[in-house]
N, C-alpha and C. Protein backbone atom coordinates (compact mmCIF):
# COMPACT_ATOMS: atom_id res chain seq x y z
N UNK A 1 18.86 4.53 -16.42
CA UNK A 1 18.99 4.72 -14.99
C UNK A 1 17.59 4.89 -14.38
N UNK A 2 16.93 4.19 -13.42
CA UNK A 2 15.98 4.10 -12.59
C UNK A 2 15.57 5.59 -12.26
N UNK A 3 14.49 6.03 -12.02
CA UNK A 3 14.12 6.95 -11.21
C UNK A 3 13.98 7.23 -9.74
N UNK A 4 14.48 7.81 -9.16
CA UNK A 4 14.66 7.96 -7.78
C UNK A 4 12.88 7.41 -7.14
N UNK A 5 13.20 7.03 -6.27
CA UNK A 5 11.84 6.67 -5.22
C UNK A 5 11.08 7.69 -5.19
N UNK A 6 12.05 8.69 -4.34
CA UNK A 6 11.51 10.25 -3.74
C UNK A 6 10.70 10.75 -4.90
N UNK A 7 11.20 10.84 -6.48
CA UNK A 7 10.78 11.37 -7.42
C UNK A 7 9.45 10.73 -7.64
N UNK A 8 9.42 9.08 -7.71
CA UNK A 8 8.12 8.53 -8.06
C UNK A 8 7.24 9.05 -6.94
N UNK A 9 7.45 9.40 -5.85
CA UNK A 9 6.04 9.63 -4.45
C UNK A 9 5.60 11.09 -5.35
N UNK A 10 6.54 11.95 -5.69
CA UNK A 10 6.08 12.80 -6.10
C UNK A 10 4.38 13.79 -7.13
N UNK A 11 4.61 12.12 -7.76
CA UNK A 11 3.58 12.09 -8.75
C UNK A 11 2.50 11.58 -8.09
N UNK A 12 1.82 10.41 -7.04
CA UNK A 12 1.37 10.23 -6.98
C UNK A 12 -0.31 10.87 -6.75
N UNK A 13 -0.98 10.16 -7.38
CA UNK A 13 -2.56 10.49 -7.78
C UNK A 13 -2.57 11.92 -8.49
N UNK A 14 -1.64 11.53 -9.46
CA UNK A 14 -1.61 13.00 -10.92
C UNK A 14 -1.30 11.79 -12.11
N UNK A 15 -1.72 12.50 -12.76
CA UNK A 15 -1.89 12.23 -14.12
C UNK A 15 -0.29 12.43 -15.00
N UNK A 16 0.34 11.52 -15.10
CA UNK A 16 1.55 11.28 -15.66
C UNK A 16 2.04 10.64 -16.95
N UNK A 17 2.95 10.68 -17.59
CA UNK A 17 3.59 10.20 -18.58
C UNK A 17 4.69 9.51 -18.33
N UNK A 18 4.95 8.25 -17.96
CA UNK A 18 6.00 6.95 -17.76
C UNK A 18 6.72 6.60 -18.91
N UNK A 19 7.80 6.57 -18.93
CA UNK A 19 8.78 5.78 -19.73
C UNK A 19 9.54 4.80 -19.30
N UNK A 20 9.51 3.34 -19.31
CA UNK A 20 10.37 2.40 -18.84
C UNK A 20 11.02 1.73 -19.83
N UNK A 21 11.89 1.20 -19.06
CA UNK A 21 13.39 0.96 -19.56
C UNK A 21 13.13 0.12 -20.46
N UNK A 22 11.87 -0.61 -21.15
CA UNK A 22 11.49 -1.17 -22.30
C UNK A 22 11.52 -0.66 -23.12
N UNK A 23 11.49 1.02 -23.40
CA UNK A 23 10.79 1.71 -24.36
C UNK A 23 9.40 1.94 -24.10
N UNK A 24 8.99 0.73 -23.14
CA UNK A 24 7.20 1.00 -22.80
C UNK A 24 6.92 2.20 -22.81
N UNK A 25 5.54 3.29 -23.19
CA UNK A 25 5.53 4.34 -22.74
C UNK A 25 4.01 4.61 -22.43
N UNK A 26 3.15 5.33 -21.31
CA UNK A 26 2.34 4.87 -20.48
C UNK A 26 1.91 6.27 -20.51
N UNK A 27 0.63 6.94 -20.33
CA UNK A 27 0.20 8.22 -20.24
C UNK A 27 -1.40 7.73 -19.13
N UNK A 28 -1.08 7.50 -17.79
CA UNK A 28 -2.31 7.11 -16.47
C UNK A 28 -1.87 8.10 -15.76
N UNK A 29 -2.82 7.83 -14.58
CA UNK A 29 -2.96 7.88 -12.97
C UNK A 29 -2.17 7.28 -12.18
N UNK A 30 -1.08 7.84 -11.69
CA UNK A 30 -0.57 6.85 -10.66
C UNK A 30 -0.99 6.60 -9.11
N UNK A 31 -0.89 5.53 -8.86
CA UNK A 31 -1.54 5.54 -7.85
C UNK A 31 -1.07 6.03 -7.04
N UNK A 32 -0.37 4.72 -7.05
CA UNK A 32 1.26 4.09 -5.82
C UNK A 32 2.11 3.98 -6.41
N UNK A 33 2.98 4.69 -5.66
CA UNK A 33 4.34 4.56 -5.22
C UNK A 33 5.14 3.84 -4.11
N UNK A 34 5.54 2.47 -4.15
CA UNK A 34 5.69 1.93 -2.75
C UNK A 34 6.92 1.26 -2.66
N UNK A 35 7.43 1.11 -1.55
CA UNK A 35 8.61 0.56 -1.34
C UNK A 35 8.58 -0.56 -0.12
N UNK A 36 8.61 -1.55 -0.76
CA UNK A 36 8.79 -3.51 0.26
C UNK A 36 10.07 -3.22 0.97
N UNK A 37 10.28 -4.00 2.17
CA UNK A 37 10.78 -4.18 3.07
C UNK A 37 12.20 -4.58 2.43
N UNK A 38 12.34 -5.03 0.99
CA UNK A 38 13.97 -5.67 0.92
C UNK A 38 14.14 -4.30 0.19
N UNK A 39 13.35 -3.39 -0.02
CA UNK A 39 13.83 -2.21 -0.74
C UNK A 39 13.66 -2.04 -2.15
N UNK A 40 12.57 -3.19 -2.50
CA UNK A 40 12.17 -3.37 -4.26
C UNK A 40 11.18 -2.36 -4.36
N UNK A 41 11.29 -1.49 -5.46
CA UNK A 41 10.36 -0.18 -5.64
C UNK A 41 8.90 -0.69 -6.34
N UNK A 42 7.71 -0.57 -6.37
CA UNK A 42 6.44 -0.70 -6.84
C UNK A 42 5.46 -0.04 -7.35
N UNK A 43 5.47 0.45 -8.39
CA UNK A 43 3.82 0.97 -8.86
C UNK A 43 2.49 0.58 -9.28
N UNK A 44 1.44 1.35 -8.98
CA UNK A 44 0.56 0.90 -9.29
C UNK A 44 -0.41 2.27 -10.04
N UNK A 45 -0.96 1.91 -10.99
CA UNK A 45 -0.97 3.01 -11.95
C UNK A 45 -2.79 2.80 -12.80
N UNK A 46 -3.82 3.62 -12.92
CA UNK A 46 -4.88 3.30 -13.60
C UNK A 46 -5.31 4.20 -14.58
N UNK A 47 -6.55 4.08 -15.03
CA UNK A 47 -7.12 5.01 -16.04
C UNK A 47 -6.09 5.50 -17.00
N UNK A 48 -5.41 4.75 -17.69
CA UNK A 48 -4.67 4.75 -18.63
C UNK A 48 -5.36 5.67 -19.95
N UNK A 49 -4.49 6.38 -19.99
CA UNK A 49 -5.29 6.96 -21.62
C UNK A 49 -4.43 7.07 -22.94
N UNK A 50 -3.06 6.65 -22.83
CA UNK A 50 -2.41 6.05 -23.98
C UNK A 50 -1.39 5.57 -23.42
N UNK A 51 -0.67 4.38 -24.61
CA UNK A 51 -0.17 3.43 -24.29
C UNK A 51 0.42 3.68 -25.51
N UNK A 52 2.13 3.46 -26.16
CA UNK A 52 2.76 3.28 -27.62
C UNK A 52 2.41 1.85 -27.88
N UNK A 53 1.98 0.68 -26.68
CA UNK A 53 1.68 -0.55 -27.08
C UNK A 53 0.04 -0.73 -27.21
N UNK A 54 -1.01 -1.06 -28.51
CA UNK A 54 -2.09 -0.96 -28.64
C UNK A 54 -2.84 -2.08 -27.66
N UNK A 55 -1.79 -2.86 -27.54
CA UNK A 55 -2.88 -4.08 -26.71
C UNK A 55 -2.70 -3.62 -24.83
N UNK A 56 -1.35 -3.15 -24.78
CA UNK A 56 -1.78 -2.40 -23.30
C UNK A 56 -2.62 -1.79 -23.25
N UNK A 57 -3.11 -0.80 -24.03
CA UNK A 57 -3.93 0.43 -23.74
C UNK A 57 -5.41 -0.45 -23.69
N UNK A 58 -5.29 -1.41 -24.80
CA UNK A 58 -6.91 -2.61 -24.73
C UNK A 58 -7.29 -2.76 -23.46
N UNK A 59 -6.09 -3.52 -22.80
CA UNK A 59 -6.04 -4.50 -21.61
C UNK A 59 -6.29 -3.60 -20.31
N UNK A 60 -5.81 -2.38 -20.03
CA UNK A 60 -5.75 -1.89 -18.98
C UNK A 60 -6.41 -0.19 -18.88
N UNK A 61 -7.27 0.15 -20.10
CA UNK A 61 -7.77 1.37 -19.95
C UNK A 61 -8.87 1.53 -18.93
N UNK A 62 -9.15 0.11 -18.94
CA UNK A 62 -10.21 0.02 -17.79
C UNK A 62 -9.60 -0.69 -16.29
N UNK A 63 -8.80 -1.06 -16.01
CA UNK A 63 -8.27 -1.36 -14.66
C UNK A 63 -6.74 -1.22 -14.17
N UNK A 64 -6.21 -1.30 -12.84
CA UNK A 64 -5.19 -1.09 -12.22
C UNK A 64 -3.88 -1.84 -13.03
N UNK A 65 -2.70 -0.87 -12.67
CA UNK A 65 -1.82 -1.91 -13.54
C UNK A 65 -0.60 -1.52 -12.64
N UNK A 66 0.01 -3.01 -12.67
CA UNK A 66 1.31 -2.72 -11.85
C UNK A 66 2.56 -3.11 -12.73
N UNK A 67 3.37 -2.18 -12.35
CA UNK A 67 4.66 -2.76 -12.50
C UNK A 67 5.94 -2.30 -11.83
N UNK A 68 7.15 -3.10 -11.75
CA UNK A 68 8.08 -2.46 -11.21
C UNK A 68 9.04 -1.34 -11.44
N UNK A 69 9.09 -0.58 -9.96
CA UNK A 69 9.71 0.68 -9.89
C UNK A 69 11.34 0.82 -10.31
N UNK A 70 11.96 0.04 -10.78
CA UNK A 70 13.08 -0.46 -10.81
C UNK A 70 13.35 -0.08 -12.62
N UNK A 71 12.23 -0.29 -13.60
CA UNK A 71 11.85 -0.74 -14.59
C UNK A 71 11.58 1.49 -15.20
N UNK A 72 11.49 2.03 -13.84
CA UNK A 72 10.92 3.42 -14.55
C UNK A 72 11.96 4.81 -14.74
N UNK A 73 12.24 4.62 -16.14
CA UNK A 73 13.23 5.68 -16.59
C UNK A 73 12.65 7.15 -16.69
N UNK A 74 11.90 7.69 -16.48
CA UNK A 74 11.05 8.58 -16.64
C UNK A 74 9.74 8.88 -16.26
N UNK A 75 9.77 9.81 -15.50
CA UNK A 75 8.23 10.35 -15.36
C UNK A 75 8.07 11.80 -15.15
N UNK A 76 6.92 12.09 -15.52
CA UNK A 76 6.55 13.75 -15.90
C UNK A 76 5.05 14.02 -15.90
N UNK A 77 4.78 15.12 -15.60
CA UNK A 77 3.60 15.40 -15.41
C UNK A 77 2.91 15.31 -16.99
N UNK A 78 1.33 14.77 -17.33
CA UNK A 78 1.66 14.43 -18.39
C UNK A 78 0.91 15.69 -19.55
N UNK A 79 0.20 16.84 -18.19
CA UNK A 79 0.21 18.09 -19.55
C UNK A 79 0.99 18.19 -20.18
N UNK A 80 2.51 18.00 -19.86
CA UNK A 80 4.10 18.73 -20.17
C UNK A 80 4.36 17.79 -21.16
N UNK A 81 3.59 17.00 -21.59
CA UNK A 81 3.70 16.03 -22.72
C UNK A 81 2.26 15.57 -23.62
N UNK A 82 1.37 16.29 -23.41
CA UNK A 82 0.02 15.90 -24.05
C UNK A 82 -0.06 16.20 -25.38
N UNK A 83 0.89 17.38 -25.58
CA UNK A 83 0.65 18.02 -26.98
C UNK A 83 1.62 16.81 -28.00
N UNK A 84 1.92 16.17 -27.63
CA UNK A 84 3.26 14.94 -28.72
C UNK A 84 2.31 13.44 -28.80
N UNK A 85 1.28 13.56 -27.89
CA UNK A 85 0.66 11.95 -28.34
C UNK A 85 -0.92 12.76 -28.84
N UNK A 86 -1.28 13.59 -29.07
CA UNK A 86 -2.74 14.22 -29.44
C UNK A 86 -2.57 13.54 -30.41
């Protein structure tokens, strides 16, 4: 089940821990939180500092990364999870 909108604004420009409905799992900065005119949800997310996928974390520790809000089963502040990926 998607994460509420309201919930994603919440986080924005903190340091979070993402889980999407891939299994993907993401430990950045979020940026943005945004919502398009037909009502499709959007993030945009940087300074990545772990990734469960090694070539994401390659590809994007150094720049912005988007993906859709539709796609995000989870998010949490990511002290409340730092101690499980150390």
């Amino acid at each position: 089940m998607p994460v509420l909108f309201s919930r994603m604004r919440e986080f924005e420009n903190q340091r979070v821990h993402m889980v999407f409905d891939d299994d993907h799992e993401v430990v950045a900065t979020l940026l943005s939180a945004t919502e398009d005119i037909e009502g499709s949800h959007h993030l945009i997310y940087d300074k990545v500092e772990w990734a469960n996928d090694p070539r994401e974390f390659a590809t994007a520790k150094d720049s912005s990364v988007y993906a859709e809000g539709e796609s995000l089963v989870s998010i949490e502040a990511a002290e409340a999870v730092e101690s499980t990926h150390a």
